[in-house]
N, C-alpha and C. Protein backbone atom coordinates (compact mmCIF):
# COMPACT_ATOMS: atom_id res chain seq x y z
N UNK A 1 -0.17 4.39 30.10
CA UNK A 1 0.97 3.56 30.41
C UNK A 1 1.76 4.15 31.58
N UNK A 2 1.98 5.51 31.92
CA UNK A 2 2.37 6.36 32.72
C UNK A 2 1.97 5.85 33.71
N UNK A 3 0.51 5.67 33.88
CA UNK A 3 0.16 5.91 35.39
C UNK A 3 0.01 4.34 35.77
N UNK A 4 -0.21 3.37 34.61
CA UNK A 4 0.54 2.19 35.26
C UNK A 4 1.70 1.97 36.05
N UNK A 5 2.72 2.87 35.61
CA UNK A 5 3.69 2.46 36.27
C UNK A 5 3.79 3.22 37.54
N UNK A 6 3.04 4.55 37.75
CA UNK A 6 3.45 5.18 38.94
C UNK A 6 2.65 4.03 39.74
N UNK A 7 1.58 3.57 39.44
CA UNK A 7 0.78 2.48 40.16
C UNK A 7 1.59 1.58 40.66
N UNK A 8 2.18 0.70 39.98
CA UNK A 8 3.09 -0.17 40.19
C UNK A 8 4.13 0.08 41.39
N UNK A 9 4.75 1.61 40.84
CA UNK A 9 6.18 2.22 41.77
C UNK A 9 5.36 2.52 42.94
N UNK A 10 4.00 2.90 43.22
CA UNK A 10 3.50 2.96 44.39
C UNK A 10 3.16 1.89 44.74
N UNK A 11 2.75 0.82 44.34
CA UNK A 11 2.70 -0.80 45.17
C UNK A 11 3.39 -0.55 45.65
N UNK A 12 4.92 -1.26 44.92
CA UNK A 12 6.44 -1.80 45.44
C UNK A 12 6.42 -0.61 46.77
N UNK A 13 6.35 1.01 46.64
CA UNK A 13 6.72 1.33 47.75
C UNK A 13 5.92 0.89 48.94
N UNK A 14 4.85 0.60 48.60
CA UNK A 14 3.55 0.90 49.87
C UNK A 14 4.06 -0.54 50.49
N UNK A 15 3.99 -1.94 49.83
CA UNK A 15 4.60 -3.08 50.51
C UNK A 15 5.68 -2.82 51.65
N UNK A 16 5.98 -1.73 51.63
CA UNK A 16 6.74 -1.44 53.28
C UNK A 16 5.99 -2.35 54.37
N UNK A 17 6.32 -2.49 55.68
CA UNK A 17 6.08 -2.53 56.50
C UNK A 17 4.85 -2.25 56.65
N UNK A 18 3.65 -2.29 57.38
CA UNK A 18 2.36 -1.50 57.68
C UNK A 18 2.69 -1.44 59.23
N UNK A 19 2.59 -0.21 59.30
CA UNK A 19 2.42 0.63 60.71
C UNK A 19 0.70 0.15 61.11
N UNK A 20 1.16 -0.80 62.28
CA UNK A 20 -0.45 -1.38 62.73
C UNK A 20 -1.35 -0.66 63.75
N UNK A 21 -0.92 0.55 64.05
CA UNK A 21 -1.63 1.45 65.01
C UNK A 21 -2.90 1.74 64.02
N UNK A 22 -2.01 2.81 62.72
CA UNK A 22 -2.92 3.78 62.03
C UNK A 22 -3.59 2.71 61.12
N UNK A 23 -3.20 1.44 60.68
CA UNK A 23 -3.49 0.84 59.93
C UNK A 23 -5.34 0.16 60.53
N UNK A 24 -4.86 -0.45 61.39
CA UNK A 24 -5.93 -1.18 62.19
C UNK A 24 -7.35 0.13 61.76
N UNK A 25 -7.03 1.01 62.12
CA UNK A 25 -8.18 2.02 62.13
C UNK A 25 -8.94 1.88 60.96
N UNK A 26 -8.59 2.08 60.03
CA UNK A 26 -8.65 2.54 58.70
C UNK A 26 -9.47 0.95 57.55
N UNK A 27 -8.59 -0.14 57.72
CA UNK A 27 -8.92 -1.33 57.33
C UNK A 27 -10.28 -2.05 58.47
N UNK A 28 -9.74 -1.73 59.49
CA UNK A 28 -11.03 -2.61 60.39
C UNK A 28 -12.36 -2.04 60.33
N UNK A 29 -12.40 -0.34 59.91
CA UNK A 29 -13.64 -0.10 59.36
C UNK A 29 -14.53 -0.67 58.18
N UNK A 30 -13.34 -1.18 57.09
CA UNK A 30 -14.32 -1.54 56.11
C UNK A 30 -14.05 -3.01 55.79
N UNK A 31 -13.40 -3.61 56.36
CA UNK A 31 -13.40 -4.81 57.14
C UNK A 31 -14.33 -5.72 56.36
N UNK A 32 -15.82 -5.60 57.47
CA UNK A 32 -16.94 -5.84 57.49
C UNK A 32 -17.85 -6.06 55.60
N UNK A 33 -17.00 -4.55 54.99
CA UNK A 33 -17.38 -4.83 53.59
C UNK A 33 -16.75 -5.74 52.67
N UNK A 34 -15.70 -6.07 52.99
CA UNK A 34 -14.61 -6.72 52.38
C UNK A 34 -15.61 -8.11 52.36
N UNK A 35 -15.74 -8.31 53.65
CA UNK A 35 -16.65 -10.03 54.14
C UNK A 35 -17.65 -10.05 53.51
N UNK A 36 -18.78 -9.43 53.75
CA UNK A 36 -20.15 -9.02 52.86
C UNK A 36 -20.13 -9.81 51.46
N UNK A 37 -18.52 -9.38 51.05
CA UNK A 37 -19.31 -9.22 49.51
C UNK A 37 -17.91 -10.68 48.90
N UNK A 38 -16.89 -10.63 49.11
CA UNK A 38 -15.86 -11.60 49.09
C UNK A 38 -15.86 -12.63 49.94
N UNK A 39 -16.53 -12.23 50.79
CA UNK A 39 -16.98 -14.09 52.07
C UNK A 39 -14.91 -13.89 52.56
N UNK A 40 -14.94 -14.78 53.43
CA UNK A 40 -13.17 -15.20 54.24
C UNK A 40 -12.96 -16.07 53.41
N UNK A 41 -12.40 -15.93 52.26
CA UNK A 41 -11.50 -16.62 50.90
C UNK A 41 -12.61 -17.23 50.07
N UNK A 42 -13.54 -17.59 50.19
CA UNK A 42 -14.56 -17.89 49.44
C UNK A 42 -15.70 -16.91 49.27
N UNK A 43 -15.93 -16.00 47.90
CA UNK A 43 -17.02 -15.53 48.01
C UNK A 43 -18.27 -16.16 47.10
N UNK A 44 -19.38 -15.74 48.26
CA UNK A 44 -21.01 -16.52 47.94
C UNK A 44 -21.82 -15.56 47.05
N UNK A 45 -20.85 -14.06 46.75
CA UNK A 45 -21.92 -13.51 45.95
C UNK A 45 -21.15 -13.40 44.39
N UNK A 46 -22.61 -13.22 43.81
CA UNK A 46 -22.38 -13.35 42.14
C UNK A 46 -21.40 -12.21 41.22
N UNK A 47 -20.31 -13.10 40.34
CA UNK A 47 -19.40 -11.95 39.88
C UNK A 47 -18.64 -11.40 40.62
N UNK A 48 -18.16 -11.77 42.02
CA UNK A 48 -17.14 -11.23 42.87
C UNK A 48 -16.09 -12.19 43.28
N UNK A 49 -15.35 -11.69 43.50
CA UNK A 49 -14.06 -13.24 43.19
C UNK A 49 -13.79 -13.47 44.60
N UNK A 50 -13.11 -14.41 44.90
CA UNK A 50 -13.04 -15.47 46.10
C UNK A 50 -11.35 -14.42 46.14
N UNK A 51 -11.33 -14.25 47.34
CA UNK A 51 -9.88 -13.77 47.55
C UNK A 51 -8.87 -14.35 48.16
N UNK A 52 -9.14 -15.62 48.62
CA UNK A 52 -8.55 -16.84 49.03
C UNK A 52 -7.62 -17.35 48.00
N UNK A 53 -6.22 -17.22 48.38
CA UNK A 53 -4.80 -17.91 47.96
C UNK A 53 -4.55 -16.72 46.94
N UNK A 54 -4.43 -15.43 47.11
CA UNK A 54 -4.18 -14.03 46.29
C UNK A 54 -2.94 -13.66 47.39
N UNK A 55 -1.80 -13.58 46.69
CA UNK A 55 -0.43 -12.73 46.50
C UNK A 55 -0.80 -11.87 47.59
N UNK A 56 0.19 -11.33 48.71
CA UNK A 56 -0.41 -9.75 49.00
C UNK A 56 -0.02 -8.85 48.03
N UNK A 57 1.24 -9.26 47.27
CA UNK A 57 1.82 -8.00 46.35
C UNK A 57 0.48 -7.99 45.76
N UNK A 58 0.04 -9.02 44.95
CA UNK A 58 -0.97 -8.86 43.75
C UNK A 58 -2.39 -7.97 44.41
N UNK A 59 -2.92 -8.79 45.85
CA UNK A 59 -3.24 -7.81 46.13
C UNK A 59 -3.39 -6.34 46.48
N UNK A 60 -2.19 -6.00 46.92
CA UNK A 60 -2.14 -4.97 47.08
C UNK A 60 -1.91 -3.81 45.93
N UNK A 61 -1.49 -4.36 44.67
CA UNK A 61 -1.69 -3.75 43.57
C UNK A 61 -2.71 -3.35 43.10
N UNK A 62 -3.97 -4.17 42.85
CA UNK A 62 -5.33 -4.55 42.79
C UNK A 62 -5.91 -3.13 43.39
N UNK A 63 -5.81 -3.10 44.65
CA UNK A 63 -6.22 -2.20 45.63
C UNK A 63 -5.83 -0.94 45.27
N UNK A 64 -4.33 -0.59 44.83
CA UNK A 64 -3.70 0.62 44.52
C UNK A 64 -4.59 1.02 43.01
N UNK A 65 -4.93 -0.05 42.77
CA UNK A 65 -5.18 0.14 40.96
C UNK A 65 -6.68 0.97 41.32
N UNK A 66 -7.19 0.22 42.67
CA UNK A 66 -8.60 0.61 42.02
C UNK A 66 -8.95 2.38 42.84
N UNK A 67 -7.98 2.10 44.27
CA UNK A 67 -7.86 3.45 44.85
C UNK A 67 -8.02 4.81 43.96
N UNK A 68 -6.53 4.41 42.68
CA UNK A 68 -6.11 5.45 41.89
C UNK A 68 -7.39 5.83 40.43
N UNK A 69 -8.31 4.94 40.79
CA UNK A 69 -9.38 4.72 39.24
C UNK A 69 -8.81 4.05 38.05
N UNK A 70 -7.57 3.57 38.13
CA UNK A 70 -6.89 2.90 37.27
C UNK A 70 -7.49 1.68 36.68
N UNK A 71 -8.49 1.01 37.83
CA UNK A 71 -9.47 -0.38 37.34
C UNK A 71 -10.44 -0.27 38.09
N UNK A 72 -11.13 -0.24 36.76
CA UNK A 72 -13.34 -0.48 37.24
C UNK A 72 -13.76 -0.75 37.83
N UNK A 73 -14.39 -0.57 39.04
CA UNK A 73 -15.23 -1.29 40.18
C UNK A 73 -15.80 0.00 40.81
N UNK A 74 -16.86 0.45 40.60
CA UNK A 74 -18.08 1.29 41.39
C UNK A 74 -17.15 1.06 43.02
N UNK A 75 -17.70 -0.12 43.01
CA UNK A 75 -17.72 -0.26 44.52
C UNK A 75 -16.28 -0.30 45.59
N UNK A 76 -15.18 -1.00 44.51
CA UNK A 76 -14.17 -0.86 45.13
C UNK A 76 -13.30 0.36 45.19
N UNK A 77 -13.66 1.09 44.26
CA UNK A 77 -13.24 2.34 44.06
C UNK A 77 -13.93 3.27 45.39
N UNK A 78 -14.81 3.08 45.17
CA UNK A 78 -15.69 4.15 46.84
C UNK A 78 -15.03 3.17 48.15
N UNK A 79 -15.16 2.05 48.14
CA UNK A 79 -14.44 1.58 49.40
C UNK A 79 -12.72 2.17 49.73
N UNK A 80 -12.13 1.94 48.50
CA UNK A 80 -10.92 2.12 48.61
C UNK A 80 -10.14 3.78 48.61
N UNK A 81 -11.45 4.63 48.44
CA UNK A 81 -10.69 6.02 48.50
C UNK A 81 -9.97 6.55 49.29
N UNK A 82 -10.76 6.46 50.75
CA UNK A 82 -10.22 6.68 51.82
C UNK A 82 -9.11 6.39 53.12
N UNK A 83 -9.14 5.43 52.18
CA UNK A 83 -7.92 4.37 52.97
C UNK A 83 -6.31 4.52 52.58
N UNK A 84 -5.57 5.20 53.69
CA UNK A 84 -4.27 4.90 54.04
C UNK A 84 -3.67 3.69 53.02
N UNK A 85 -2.31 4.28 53.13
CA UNK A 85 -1.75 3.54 52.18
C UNK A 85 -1.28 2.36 53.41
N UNK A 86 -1.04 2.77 54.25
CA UNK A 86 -1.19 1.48 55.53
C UNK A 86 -2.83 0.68 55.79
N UNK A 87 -3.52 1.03 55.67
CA UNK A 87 -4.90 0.81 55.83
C UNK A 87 -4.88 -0.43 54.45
N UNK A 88 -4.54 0.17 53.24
CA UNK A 88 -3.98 -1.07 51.97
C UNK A 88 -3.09 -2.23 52.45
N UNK A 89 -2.07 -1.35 52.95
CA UNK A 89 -1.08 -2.69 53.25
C UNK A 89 -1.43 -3.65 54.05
N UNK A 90 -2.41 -3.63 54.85
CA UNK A 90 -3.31 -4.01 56.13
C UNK A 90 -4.23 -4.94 55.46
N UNK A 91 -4.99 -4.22 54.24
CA UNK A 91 -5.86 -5.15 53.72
C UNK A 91 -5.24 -6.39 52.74
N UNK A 92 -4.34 -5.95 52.22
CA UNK A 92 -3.13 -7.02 51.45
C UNK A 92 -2.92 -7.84 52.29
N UNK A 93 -2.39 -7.73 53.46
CA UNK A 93 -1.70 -8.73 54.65
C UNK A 93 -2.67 -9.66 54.85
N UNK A 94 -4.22 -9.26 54.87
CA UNK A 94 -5.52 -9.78 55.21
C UNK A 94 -5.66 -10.49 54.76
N UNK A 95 -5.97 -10.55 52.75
CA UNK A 95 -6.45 -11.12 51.63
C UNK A 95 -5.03 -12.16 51.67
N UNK A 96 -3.94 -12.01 51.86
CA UNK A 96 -2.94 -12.89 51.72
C UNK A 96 -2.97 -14.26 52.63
N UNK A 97 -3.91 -13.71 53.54
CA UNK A 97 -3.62 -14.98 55.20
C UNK A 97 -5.22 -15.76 54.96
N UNK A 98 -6.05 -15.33 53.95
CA UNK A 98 -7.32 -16.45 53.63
C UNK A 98 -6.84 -17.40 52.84
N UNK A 99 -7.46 -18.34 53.65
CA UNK A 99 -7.41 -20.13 52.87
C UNK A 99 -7.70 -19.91 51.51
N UNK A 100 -7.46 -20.21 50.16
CA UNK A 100 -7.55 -20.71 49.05
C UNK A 100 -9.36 -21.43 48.85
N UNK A 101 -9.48 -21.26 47.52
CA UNK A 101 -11.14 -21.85 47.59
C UNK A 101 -10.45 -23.56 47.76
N UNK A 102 -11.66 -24.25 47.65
CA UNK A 102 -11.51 -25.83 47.87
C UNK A 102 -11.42 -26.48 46.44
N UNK A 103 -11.32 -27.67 46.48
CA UNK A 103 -11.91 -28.64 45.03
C UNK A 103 -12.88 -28.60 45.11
N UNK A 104 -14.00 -28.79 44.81
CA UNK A 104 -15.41 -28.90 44.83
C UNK A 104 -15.48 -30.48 45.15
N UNK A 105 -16.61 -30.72 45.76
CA UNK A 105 -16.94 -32.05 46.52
C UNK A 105 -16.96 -33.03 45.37
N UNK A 106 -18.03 -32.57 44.46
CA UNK A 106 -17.88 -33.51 43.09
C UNK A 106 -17.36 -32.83 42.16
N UNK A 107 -16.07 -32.92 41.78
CA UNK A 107 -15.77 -32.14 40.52
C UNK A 107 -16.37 -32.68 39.17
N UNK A 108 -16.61 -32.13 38.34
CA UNK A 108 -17.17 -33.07 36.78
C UNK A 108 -15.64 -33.39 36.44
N UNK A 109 -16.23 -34.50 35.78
CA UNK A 109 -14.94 -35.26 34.74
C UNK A 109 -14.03 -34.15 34.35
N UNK A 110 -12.56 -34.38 33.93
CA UNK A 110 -12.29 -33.86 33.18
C UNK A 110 -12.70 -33.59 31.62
N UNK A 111 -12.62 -32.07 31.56
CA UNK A 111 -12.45 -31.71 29.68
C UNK A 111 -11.73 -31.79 29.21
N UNK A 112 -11.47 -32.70 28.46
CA UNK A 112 -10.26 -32.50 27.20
C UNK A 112 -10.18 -31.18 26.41
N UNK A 113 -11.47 -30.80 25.80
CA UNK A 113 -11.56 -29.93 25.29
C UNK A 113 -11.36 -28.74 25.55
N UNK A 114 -11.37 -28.50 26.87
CA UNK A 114 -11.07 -27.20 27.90
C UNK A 114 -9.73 -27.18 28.21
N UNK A 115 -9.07 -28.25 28.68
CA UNK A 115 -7.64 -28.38 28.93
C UNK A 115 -6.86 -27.96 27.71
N UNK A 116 -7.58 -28.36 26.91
CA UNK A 116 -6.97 -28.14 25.31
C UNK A 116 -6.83 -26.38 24.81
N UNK A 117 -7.77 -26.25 25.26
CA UNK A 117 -8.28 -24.74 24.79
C UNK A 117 -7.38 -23.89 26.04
N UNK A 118 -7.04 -24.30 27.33
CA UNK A 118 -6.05 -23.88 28.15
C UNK A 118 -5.04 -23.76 27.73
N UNK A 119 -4.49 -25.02 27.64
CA UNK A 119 -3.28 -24.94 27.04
C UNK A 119 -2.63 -24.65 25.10
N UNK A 120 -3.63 -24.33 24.46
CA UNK A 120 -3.49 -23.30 23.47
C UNK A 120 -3.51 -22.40 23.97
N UNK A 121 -4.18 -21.20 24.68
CA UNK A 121 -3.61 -20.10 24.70
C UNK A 121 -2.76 -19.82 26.23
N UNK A 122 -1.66 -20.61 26.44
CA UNK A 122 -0.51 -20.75 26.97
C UNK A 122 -1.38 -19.95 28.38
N UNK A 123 -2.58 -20.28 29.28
CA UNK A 123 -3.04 -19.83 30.07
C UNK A 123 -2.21 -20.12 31.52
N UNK A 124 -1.65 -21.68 31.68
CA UNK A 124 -0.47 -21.58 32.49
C UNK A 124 1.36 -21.02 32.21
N UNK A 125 1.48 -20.36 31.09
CA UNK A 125 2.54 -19.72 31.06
C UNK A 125 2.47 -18.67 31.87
N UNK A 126 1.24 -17.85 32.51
CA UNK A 126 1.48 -16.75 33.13
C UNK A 126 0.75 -16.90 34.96
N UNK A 127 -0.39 -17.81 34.79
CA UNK A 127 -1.03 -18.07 35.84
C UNK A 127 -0.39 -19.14 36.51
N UNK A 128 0.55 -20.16 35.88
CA UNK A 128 1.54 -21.25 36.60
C UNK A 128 0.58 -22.37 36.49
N UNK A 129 1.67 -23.39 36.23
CA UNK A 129 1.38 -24.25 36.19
C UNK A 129 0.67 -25.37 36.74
N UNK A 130 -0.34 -25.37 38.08
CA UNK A 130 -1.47 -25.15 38.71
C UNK A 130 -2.02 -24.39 38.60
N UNK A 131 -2.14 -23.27 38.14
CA UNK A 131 -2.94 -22.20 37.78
C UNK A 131 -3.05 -21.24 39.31
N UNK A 132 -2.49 -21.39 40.57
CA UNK A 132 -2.46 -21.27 41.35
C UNK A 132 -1.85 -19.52 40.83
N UNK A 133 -1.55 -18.88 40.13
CA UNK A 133 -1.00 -17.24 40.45
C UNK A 133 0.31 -17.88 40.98
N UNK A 134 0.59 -16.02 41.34
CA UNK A 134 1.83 -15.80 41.62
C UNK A 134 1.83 -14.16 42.39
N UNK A 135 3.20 -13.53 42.06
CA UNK A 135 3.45 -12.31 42.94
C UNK A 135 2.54 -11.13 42.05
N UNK A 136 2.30 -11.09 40.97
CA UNK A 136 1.58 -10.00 39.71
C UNK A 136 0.48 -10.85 38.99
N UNK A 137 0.39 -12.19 39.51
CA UNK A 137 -0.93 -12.66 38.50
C UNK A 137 -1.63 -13.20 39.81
N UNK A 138 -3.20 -13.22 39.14
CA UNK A 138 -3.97 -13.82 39.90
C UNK A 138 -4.31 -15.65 40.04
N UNK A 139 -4.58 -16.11 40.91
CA UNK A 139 -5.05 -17.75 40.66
C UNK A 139 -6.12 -17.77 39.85
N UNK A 140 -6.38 -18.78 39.41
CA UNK A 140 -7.60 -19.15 38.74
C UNK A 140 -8.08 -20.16 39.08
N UNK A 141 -7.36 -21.44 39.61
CA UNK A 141 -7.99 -22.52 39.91
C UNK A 141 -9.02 -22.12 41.12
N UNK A 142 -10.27 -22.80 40.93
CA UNK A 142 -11.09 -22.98 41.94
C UNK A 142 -11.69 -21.35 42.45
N UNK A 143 -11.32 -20.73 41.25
CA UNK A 143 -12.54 -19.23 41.24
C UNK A 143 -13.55 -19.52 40.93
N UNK A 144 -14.45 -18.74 41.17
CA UNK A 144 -16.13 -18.52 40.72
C UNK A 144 -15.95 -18.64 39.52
N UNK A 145 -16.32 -19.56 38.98
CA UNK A 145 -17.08 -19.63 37.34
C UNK A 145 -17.37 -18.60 37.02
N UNK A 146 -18.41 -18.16 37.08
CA UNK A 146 -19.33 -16.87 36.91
C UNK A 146 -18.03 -15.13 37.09
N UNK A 147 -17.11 -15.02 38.11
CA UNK A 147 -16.14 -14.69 38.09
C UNK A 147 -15.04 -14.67 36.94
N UNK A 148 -15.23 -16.08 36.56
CA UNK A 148 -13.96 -15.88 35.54
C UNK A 148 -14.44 -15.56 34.28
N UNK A 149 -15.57 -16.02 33.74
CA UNK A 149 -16.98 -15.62 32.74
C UNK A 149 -16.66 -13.78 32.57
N UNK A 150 -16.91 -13.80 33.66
CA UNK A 150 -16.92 -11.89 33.64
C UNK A 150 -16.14 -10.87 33.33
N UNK A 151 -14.96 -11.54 34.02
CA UNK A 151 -13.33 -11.05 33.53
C UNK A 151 -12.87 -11.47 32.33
N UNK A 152 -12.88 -12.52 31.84
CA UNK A 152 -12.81 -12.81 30.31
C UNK A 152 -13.28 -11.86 29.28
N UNK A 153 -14.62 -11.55 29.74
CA UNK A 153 -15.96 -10.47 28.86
C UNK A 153 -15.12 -9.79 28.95
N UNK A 154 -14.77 -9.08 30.14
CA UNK A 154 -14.04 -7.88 30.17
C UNK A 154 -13.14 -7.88 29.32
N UNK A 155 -12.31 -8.73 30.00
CA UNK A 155 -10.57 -8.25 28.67
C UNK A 155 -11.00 -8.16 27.01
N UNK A 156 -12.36 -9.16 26.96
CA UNK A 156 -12.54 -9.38 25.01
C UNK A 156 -13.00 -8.12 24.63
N UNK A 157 -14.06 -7.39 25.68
CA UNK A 157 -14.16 -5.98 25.31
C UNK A 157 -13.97 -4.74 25.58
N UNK A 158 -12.67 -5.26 26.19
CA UNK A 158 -11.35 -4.04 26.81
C UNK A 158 -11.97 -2.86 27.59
N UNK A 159 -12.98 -3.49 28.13
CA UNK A 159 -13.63 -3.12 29.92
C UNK A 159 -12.55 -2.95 30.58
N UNK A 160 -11.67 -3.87 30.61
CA UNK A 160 -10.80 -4.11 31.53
C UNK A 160 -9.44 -4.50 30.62
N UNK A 161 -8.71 -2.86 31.14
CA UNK A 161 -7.50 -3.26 30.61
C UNK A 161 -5.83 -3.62 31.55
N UNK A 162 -6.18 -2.40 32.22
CA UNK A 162 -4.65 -2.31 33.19
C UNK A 162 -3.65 -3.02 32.50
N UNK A 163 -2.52 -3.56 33.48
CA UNK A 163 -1.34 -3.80 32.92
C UNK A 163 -1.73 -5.08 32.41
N UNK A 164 -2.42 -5.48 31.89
CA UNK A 164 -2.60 -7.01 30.98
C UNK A 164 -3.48 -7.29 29.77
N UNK A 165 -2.45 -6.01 28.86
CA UNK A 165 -2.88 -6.17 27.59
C UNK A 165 -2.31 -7.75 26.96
N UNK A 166 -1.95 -8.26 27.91
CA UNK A 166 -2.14 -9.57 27.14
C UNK A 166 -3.07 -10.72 26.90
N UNK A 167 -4.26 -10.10 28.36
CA UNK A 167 -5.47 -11.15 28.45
C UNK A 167 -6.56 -9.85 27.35
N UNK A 168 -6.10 -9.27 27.42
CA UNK A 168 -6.85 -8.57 26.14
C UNK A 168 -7.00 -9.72 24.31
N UNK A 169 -5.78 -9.66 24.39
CA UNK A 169 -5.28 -10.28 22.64
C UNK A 169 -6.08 -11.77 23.26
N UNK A 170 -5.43 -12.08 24.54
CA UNK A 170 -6.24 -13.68 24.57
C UNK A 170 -7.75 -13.55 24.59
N UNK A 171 -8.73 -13.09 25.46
CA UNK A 171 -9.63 -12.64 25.39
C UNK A 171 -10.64 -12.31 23.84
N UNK A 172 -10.14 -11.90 23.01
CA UNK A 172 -10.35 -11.76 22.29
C UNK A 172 -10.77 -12.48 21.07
N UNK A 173 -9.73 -12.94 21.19
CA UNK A 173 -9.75 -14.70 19.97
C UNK A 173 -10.47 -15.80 20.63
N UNK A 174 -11.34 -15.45 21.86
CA UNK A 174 -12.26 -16.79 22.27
C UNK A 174 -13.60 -16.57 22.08
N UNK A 175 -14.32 -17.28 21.81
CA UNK A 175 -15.70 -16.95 21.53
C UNK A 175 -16.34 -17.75 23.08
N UNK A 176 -17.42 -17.02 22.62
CA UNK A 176 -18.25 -16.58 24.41
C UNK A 176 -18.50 -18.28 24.89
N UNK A 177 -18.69 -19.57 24.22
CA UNK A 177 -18.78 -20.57 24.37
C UNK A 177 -17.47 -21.19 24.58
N UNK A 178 -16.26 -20.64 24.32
CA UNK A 178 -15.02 -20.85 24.97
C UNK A 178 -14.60 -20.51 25.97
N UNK A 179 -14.78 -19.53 26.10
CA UNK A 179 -15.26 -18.15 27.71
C UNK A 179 -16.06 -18.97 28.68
N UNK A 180 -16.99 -19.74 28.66
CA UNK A 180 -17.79 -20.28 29.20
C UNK A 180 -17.12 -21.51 29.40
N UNK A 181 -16.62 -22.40 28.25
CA UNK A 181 -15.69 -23.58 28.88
C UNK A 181 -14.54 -23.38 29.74
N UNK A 182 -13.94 -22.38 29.11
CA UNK A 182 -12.30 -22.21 30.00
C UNK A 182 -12.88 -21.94 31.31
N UNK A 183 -13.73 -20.73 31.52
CA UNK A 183 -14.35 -20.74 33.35
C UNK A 183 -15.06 -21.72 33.90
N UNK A 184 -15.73 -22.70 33.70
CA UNK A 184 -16.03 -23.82 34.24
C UNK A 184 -14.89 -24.78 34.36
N UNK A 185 -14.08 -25.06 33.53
CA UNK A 185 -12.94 -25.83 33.35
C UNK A 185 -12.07 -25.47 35.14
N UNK A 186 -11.82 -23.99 34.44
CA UNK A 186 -10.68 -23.29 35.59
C UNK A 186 -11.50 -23.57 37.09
N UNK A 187 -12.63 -23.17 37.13
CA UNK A 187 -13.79 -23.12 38.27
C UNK A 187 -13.60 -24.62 39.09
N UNK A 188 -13.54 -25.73 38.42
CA UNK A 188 -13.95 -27.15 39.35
C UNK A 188 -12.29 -27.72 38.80
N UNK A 189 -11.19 -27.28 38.74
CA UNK A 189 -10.44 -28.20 38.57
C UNK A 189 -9.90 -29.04 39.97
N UNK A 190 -9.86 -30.17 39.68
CA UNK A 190 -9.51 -31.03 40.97
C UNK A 190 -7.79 -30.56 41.58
């Protein structure tokens, strides 16, 4: 719980300003990996989330979280070691200025049953009411299916905890065929 919060107290500070001399250096190197694997707000590869219409705060928390080993990712963790706390603020500013994913060309009908199962576990009380996020939560509308599938798993088997022991308790009480509706649901909403 501790080092959540120094996490946190180091966001809020790092959201300073970014000094764009030292910053540029540092972020434009790994740049290139950021694209690779997240695509410019839409990502094409499997289990990696679209970073299009993400907070910079949120991002840049994200980033601090995974810098510090605070949250799981092999990969973002080795990307993010080396990087300036300007080099972060740089990549926040980045992830903040990509377009949002799209509607999908054909969305499927609406689910009742999914909307239903949304709104039982009060999923826009924290993600908003578009599901669009905010300054500490992430969007959901129009993420990777397969993305939101994964993170769900996670919180039900507290893979993934950080500061949201509350998608833990939610997580938990859904069974994997609910997990599977709510992320398709969230995935194509119009």
């Amino acid at each position: 719980m501790a080092s959540r919060r120094r996490a946190a107290a180091l966001a809020i500070f790092l959201l300073g300003p970014v000094q764009v001399a030292s910053a540029q250096e540092g972020f434009e190197a790994v740049q290139e990996q950021c694209v690779a694997c997240h695509g410019t707000g839409v990502s094409l590869t499997d289990e990696v989330p679209s970073l299009g219409g993400i907070d910079a705060y949120y991002a840049l928390l994200q980033l601090v979280a995974f810098r510090s080993g605070n949250r799981p990712g092999d990969a973002m963790q080795a990307l993010t070691t080396d990087l300036t706390d300007n080099d972060l603020r740089a990549a926040a500013a980045w992830i903040a200025g990509l377009p949002p994913p799209q509607v999908p060309d054909t969305p499927p009908p609406p689910d009742a049953e999914a909307a239903a199962l949304a709104q039982e576990h009060r999923c826009n009380s924290c993600h908003g009411a578009d599901y669009r996020g905010g300054k500490q939560i992430p969007p959901l509308k129009n993420q990777r299916e397969d993305y939101l599938r994964k993170a769900l798993l996670d919180f039900k088997a507290e893979r993934r905890l950080g500061s949201r022991a509350a998608m833990v308790e939610i997580a938990q009480a859904l069974s994997e065929a609910e997990i599977d509706l709510l992320a398709r649901y969230l995935a194509t909403l119009p």
